[in-house]
C-alpha atoms as a PDB file:
ATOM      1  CA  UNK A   1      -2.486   5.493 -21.834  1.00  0.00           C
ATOM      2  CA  UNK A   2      -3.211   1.987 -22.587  1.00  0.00           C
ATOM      3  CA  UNK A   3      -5.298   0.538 -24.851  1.00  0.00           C
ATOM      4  CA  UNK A   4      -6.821  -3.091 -23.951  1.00  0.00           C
ATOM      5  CA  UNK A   5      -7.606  -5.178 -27.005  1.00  0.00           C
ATOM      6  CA  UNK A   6      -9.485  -9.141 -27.144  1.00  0.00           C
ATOM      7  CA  UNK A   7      -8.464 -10.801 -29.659  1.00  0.00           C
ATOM      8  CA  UNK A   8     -10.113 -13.914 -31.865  1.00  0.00           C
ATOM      9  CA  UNK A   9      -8.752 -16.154 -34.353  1.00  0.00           C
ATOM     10  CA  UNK A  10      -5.307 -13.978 -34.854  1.00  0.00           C
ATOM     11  CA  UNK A  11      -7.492 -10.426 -35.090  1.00  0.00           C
ATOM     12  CA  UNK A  12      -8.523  -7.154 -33.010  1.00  0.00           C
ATOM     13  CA  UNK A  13     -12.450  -8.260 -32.064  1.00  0.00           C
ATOM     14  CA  UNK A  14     -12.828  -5.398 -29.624  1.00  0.00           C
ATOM     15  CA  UNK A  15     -11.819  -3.183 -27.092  1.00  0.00           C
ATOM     16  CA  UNK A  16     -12.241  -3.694 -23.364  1.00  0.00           C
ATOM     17  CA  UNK A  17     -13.234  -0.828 -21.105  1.00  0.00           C
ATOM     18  CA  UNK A  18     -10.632   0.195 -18.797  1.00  0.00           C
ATOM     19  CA  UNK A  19     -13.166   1.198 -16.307  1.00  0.00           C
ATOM     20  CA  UNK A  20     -13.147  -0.799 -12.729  1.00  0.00           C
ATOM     21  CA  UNK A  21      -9.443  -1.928 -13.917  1.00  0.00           C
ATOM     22  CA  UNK A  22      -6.129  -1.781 -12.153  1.00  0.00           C
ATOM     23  CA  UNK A  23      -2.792  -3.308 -13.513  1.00  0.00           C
ATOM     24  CA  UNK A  24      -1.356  -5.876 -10.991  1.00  0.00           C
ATOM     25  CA  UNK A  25       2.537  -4.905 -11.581  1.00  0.00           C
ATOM     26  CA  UNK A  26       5.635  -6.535 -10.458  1.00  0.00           C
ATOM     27  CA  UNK A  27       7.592  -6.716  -8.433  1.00  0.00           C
ATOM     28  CA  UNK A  28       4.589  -7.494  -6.175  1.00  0.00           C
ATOM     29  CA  UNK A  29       5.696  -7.805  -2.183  1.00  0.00           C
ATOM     30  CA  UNK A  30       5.560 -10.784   0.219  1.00  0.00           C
ATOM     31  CA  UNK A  31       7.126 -12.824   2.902  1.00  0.00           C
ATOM     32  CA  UNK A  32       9.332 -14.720   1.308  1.00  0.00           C
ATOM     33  CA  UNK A  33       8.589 -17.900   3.347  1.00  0.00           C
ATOM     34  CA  UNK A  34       5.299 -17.498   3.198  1.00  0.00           C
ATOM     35  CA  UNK A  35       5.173 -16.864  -0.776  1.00  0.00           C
ATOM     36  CA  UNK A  36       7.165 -19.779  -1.172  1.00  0.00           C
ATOM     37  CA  UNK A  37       5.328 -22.663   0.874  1.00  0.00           C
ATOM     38  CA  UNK A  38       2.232 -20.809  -1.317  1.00  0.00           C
ATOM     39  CA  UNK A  39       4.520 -21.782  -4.445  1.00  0.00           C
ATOM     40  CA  UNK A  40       5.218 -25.083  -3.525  1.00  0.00           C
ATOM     41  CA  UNK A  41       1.806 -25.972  -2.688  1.00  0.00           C
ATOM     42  CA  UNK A  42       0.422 -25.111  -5.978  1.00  0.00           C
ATOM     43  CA  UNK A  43       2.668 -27.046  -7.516  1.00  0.00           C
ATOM     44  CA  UNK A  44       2.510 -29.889  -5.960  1.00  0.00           C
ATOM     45  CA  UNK A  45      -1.699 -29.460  -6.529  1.00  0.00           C
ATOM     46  CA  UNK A  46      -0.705 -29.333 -10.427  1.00  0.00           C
ATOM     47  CA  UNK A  47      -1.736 -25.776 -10.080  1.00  0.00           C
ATOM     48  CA  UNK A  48      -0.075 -22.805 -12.578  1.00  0.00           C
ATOM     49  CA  UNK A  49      -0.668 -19.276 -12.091  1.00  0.00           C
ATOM     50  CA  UNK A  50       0.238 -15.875 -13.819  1.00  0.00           C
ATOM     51  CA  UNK A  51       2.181 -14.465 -10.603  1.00  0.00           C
ATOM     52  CA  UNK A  52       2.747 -14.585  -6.881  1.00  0.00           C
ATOM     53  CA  UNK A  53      -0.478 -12.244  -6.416  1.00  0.00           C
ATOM     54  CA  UNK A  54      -2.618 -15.113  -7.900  1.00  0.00           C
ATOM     55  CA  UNK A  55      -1.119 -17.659  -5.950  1.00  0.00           C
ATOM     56  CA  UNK A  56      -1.224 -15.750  -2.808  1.00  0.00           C
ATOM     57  CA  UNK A  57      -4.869 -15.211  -3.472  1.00  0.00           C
ATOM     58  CA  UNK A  58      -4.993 -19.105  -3.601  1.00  0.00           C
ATOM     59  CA  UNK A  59      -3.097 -19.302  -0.521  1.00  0.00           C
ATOM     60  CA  UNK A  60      -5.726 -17.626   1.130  1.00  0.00           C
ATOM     61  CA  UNK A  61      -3.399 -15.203   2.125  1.00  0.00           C
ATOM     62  CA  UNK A  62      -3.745 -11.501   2.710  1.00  0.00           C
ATOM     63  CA  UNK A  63      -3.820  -9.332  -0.231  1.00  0.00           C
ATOM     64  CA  UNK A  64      -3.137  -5.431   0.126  1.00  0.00           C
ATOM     65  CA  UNK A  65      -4.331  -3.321  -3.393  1.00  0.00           C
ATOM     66  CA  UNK A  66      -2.353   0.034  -3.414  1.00  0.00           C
ATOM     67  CA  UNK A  67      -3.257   2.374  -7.023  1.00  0.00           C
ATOM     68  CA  UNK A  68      -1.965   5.439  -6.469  1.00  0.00           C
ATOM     69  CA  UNK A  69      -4.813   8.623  -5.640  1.00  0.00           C
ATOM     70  CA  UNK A  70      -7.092   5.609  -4.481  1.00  0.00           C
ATOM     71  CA  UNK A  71      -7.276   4.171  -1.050  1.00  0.00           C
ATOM     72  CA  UNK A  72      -5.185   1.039  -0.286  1.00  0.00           C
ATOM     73  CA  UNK A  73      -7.565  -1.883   0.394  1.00  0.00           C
ATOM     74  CA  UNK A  74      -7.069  -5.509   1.703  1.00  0.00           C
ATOM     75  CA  UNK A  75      -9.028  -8.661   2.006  1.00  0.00           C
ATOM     76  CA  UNK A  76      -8.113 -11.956   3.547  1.00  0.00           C
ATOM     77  CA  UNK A  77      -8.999 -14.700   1.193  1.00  0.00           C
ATOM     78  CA  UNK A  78      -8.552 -18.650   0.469  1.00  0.00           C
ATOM     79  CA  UNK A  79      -9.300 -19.396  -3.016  1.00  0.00           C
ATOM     80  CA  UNK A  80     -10.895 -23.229  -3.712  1.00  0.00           C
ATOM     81  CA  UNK A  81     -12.187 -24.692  -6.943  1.00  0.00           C
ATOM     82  CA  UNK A  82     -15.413 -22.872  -7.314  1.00  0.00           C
ATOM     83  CA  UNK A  83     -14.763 -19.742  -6.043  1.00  0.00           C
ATOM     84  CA  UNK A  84     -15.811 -16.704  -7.119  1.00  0.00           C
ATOM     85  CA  UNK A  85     -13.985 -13.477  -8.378  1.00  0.00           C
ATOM     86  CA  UNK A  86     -11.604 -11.678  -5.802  1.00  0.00           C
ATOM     87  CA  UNK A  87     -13.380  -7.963  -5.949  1.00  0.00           C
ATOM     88  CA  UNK A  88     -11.652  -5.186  -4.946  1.00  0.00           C
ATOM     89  CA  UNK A  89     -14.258  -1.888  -4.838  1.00  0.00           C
ATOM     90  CA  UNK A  90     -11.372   1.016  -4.970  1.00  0.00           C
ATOM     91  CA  UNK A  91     -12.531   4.461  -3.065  1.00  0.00           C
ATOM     92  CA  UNK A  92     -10.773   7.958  -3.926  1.00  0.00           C
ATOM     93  CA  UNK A  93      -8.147   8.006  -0.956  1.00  0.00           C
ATOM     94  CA  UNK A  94      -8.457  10.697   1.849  1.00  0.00           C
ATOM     95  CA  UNK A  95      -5.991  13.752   2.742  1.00  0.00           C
ATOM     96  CA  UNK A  96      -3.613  12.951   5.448  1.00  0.00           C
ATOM     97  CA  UNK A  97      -2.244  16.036   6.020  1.00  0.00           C
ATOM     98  CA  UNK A  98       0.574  16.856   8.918  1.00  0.00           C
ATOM     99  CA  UNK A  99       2.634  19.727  10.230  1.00  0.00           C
ATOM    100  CA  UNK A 100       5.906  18.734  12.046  1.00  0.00           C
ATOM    101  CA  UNK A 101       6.809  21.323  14.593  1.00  0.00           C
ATOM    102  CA  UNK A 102       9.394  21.658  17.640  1.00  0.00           C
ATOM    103  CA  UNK A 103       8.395  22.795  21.512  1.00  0.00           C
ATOM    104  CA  UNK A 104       8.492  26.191  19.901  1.00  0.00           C
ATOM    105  CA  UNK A 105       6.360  25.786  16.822  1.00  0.00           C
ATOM    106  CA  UNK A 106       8.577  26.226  14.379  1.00  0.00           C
ATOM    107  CA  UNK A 107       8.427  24.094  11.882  1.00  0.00           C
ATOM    108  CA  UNK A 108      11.198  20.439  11.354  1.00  0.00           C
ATOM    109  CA  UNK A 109      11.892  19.672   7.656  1.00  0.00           C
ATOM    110  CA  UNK A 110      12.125  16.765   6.234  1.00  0.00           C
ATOM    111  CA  UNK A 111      11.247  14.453   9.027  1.00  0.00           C
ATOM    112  CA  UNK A 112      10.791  10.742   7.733  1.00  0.00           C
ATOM    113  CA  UNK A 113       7.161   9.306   7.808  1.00  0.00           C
ATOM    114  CA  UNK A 114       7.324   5.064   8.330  1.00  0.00           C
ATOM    115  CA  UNK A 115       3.746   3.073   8.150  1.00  0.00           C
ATOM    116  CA  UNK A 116       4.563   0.816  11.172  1.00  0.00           C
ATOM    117  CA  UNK A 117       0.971  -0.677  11.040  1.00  0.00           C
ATOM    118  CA  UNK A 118      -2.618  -1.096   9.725  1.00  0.00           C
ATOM    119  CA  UNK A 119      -5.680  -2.925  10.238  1.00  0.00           C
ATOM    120  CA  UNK A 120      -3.544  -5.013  12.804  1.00  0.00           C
ATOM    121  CA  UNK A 121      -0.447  -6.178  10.443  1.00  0.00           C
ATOM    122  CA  UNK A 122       1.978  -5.172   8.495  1.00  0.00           C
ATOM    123  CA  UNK A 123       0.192  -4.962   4.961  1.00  0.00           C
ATOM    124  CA  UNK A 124       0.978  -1.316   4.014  1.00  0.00           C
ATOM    125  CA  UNK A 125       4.035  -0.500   3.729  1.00  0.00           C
ATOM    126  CA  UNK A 126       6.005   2.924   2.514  1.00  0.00           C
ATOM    127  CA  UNK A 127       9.751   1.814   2.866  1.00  0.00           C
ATOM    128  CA  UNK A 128      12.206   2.196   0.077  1.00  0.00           C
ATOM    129  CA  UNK A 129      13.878  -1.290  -0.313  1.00  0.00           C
ATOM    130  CA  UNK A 130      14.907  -3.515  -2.925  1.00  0.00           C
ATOM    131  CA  UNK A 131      12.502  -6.292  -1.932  1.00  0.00           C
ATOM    132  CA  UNK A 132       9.844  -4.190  -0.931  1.00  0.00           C
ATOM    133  CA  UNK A 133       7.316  -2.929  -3.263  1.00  0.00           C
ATOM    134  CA  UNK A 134       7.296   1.045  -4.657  1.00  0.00           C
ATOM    135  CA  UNK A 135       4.069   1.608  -3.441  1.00  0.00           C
ATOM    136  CA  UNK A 136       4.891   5.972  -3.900  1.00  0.00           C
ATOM    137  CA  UNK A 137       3.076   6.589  -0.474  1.00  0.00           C
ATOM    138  CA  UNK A 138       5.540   9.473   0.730  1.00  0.00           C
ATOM    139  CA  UNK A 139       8.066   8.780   3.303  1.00  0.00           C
ATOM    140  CA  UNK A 140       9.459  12.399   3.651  1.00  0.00           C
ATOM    141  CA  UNK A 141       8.169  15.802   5.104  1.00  0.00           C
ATOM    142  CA  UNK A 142       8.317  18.782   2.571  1.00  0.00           C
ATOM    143  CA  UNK A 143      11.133  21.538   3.613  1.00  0.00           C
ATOM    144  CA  UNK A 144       8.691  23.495   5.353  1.00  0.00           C
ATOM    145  CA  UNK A 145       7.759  20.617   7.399  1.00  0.00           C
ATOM    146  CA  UNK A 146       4.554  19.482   5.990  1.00  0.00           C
ATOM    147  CA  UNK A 147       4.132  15.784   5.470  1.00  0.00           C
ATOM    148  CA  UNK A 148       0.992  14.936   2.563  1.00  0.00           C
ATOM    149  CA  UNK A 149      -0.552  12.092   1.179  1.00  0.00           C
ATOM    150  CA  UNK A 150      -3.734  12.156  -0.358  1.00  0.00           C
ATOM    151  CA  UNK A 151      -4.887   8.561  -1.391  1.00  0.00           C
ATOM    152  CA  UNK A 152      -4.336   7.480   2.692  1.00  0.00           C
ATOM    153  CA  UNK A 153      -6.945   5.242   4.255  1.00  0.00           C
ATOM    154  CA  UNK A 154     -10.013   6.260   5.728  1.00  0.00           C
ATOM    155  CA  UNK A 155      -9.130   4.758   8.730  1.00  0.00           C
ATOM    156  CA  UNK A 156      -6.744   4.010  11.757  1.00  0.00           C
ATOM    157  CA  UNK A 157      -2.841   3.842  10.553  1.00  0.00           C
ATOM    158  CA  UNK A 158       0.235   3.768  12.428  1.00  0.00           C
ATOM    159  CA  UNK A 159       3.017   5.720  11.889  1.00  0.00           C
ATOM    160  CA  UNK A 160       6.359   6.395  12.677  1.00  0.00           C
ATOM    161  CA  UNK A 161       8.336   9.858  12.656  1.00  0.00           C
ATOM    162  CA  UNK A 162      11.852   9.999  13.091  1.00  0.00           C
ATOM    163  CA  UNK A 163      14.611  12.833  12.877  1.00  0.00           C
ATOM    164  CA  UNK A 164      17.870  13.320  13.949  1.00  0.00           C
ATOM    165  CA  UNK A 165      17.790  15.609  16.775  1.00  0.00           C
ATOM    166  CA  UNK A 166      15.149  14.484  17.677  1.00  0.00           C
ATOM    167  CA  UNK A 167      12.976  11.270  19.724  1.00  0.00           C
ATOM    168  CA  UNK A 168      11.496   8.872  17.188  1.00  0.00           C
ATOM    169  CA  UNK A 169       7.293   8.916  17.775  1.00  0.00           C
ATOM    170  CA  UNK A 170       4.707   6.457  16.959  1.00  0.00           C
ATOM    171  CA  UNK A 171       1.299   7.478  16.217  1.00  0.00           C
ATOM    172  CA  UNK A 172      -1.747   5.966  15.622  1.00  0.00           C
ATOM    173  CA  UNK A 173      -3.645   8.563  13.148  1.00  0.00           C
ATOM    174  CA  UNK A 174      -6.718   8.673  10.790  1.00  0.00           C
ATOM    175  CA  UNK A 175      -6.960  10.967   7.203  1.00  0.00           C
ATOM    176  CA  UNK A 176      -9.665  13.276   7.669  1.00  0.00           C
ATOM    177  CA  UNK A 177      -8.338  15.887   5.122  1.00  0.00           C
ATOM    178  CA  UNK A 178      -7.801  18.510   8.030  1.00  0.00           C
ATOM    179  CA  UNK A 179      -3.694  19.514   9.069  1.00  0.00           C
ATOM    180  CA  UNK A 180      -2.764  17.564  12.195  1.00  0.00           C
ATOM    181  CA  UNK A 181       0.332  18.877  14.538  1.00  0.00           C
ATOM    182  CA  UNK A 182       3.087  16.600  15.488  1.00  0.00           C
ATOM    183  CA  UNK A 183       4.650  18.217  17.901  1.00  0.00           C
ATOM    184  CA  UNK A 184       8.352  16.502  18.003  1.00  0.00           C
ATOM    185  CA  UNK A 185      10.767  16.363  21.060  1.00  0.00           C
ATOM    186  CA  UNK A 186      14.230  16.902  20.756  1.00  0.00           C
ATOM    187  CA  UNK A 187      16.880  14.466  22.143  1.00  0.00           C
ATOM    188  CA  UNK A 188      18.898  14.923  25.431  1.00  0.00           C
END
């Protein structure tokens, strides 16, 4: 657990309430061209920031929160002297629950689960890659075939399933805590 601390004149003068607080860790995730025009532009501005979530923020680029058990949020935003705060209100995620079967409903193990899209980009993202973000949003069915994540957005995501033996599918689905069938087709 961590303890947050201000500090005066070299001493402890209180302790901040974690409350409404979420670490910004790195690595954080983006475009590389686009993260580094943002770069370059605050510096030529004379402008210094604490990392490339700041100056993305500045950039008026899009921002994407994920906290783990909370729902992934995102908010467009172009930051000019005199704005405000950048507030992100965090909900408790919702249950995206689904059971991958074949034509006879057996269940498929293990199928992999890809976020191919949401709220019309590419902002969310569940891929295990060196330059991409751990954002721990599973990317794997369970062994009995059961696929669960339960800090998922409340609304429309795309999603890819894909397993060898069978057709990759894209599907455009929304958490409402209930099990959802995905019915897979095998190859010919």
């Amino acid at each position: 657990m961590l303890t947050l601390k201000s500090v005066a004149d070299g001493r402890v003068a209180g302790t901040i309430a974690r409350e409404g607080l979420q670490a910004a860790e790195t690595p954080q995730g983006f475009r590389f061209a686009a993260i580094l025009d943002a770069h370059e532009r605050a510096a030529a501005a004379g402008l210094a920031f604490t990392d490339d979530a700041a100056i993305a923020e500045w950039a008026g680029m899009t921002v994407t929160v994920v906290a783990r058990d909370w729902m992934p949020e995102m908010k467009k935003t172009t930051i000019a002297p005199g704005s405000s705060v950048l507030d992100f209100q965090l909900k408790k995620g919702k249950t995206l629950r689904l059971r991958f079967v074949d034509s006879d409903g057996k269940p498929i193990p293990e199928v992999a689960v890809g976020i191919d899209g949401w709220r019309g980009g590419k902002s969310l993202y569940n891929v295990k890659h060196p330059i991409v973000l751990e954002t721990q949003i599973p990317r794997r069915s369970d062994t009995n075939g059961v696929y669960e994540w339960t800090w998922a957005p409340d609304d429309q995501v795309r999603y890819q399933f894909w397993k060898t033996g069978f057709r990759e599918m894209t599907k455009t689905l929304v958490a409402d805590g209930s099990e959802q069938t995905i019915q897979l087709t095998p190859e010919k």
